[in-house]
Protein backbone atom coordinates (compact mmCIF):
# COMPACT_ATOMS: atom_id res chain seq x y z
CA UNK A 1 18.54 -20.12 28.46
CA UNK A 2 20.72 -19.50 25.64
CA UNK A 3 19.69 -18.31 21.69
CA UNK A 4 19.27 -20.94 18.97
CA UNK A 5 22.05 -20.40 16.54
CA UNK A 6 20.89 -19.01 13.26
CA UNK A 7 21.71 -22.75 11.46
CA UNK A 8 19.64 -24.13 14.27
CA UNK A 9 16.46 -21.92 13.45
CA UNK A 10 16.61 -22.36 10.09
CA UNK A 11 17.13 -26.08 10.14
CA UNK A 12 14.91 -28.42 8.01
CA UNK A 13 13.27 -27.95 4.68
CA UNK A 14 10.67 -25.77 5.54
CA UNK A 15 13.07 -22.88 4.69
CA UNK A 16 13.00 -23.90 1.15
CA UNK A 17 9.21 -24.34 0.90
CA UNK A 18 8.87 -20.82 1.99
CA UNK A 19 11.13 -19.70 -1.07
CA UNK A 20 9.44 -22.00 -3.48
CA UNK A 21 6.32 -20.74 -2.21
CA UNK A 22 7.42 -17.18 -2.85
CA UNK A 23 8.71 -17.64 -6.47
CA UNK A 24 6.21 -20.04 -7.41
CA UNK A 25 3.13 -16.91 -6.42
CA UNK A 26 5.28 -14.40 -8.59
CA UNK A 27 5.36 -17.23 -11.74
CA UNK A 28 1.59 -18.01 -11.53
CA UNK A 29 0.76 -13.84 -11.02
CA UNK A 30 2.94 -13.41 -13.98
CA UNK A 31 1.47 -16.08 -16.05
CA UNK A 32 -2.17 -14.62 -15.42
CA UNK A 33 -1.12 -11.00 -16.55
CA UNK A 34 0.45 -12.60 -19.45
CA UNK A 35 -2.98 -14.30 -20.29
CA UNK A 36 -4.78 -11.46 -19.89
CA UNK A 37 -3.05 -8.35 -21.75
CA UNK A 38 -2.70 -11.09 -25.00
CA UNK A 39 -6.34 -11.97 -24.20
CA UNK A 40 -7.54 -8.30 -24.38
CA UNK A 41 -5.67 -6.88 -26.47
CA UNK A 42 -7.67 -4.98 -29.59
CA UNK A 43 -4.67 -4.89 -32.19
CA UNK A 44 -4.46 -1.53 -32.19
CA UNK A 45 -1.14 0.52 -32.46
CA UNK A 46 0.25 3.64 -33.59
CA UNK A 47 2.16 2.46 -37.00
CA UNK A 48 4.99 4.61 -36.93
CA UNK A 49 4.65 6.48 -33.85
CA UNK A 50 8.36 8.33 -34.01
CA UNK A 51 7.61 9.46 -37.55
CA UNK A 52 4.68 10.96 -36.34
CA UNK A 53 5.63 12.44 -33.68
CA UNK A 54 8.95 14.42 -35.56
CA UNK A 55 6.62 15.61 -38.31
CA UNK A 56 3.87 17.20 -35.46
CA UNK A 57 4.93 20.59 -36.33
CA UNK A 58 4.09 19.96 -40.01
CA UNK A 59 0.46 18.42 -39.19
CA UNK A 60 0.18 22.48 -36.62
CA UNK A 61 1.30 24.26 -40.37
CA UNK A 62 -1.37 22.18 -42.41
CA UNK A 63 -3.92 23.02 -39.69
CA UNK A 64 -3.04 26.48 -39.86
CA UNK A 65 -3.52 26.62 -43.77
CA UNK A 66 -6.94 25.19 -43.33
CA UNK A 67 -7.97 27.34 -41.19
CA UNK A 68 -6.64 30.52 -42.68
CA UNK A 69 -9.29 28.50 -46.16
CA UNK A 70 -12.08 29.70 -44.07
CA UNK A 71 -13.65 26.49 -45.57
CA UNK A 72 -16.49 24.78 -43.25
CA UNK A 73 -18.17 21.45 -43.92
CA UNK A 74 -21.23 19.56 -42.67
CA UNK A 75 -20.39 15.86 -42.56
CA UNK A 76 -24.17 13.66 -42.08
CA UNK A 77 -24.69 9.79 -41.90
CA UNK A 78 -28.18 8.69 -42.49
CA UNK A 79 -28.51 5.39 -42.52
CA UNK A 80 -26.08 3.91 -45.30
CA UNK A 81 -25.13 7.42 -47.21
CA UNK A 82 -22.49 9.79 -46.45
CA UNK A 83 -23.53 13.45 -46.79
CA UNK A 84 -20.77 16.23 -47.13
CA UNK A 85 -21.85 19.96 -47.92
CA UNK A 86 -18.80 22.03 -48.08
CA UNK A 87 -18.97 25.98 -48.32
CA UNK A 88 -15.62 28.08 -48.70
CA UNK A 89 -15.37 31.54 -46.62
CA UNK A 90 -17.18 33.50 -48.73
CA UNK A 91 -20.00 31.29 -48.15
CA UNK A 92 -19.81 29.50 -52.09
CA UNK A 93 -19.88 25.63 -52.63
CA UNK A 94 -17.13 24.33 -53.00
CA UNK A 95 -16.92 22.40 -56.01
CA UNK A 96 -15.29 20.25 -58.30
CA UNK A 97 -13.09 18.91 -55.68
CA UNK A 98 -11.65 15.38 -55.04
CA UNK A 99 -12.98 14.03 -52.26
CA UNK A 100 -11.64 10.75 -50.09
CA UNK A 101 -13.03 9.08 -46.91
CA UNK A 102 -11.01 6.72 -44.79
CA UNK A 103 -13.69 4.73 -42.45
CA UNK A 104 -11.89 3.48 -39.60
CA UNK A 105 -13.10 1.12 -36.83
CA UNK A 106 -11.30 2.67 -33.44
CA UNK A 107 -11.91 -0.28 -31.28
CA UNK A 108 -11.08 -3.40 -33.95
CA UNK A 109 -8.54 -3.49 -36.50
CA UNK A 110 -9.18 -5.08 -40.19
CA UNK A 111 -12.62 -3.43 -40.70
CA UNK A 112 -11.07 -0.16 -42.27
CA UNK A 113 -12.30 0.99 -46.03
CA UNK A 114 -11.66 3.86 -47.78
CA UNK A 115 -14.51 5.30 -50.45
CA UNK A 116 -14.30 8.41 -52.78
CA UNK A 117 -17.29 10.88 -52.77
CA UNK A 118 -19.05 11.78 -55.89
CA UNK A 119 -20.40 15.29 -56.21
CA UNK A 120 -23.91 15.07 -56.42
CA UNK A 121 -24.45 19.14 -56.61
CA UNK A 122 -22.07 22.16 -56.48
CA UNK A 123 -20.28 21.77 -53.04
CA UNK A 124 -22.77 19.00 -52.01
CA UNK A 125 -20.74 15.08 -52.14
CA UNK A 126 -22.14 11.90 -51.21
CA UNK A 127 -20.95 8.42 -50.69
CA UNK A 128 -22.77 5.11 -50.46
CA UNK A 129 -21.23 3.15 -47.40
CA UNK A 130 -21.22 -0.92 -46.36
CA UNK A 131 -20.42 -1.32 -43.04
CA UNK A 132 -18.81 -4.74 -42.10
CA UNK A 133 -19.64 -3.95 -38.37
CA UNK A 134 -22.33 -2.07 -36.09
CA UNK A 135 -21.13 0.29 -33.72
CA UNK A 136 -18.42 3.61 -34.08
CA UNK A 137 -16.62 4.31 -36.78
CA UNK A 138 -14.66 7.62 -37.40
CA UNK A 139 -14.76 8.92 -40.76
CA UNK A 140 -11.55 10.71 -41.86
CA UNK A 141 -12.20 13.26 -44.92
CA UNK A 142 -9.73 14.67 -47.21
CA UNK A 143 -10.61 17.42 -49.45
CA UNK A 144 -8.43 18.55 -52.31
CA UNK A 145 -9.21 21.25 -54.74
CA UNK A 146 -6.03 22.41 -56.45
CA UNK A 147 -3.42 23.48 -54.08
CA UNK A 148 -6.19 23.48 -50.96
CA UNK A 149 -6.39 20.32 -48.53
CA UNK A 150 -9.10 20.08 -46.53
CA UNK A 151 -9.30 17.27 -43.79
CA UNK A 152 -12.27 16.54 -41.29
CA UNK A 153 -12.37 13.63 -39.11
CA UNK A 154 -16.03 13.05 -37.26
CA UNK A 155 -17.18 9.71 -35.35
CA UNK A 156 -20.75 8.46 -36.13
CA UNK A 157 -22.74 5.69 -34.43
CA UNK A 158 -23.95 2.55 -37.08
CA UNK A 159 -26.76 0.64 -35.83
C-alpha cells in the first residue's frame, strides 16, 4: 500500500475551514477582551506618571523635612465635618496655618473637591464636607505655616 501524497491528504476545502476556524476563535476572543477592559475600566490613571517618577527623590527630601517638623496631626470624620488637631514637637498647637484638603474618590474619577479648613481654635481646623458619593474617599491634607509643609493623606468610609 503506498502513502497518500501530501496534495492528496490535504485535498478539498476542509483545509481552509480549519484555518478560518482558527482565525475566526482568535477575532471573536479578541473582540470579547476588547469589550470587557473598555467595559470595566474606572478612568483612573496616573496623569503624568514620568514626571512623577523623575521627581521621587524630591517627594523622599520633603518627607524627610516633615519628619525632622516633629509635627503630628489627628485627622477625624464624623459624619459631614472634617476634624484636624495639629500639635508641633514640642507638643504646642499649631496655629495660624493655611490649611487645604483635596477629597479624592480612588475608585471613580469626576467626584474630586478640594475645601480649605478654617481654624476653629489654636491648632484645632475644621471643614464642612458634601459628599457627591457614599463609600471611600481619601483625604489629602496640606499644611503650610511659613516655610513648613505639612501633608497627610488618610482614607475614611462615607455612609
Amino acid at each position: 500500500m503506498t502513502r497518500p501524497s501530501w496534495r492528496q491528504m490535504y485535498k478539498g476545502s476542509w483545509p481552509l475551514w480549519w484555518l478560518a476556524a482558527f482565525f475566526g476563535i482568535i477575532f471573536v476572543a479578541n473582540i470579547v477582551l476588547v469589550f470587557f477592559a473598555t467595559e470595566s475600566w474606572t478612568g483612573l490613571e496616573t496623569k503624568d506618571a514620568y514626571e512623577k517618577g523623575r521627581l521621587y527623590n524630591d517627594k523622599l527630601e520633603a518627607a524627610e523635612r516633615q519628619k525632622k517638623l516633629g509635627w503630628t496631626a489627628d485627622l477625624r470624620l464624623s459624619g459631614n465635618r472634617l476634624d484636624l488637631e495639629l500639635m508641633s514637637k514640642d507638643a504646642q498647637a499649631v496655629s495660624a496655618a493655611e490649611v487645604s484638603v483635596q477629597m479624592r474618590r480612588p475608585t471613580h474619577e469626576g467626584h474630586d473637591f478640594s475645601v480649605q479648613m478654617a481654624e476653629q481654635q489654636p491648632g484645632r481646623y475644621v471643614a464642612n464636607l458634601e459628599f457627591p458619593l457614599a463609600g471611600q474617599w481619601e483625604a489629602d491634607v496640606t499644611v503650610r505655616k511659613a516655610e513648613a509643609v505639612f501633608r497627610l493623606k488618610q482614607r475614611f468610609t462615607v455612609k
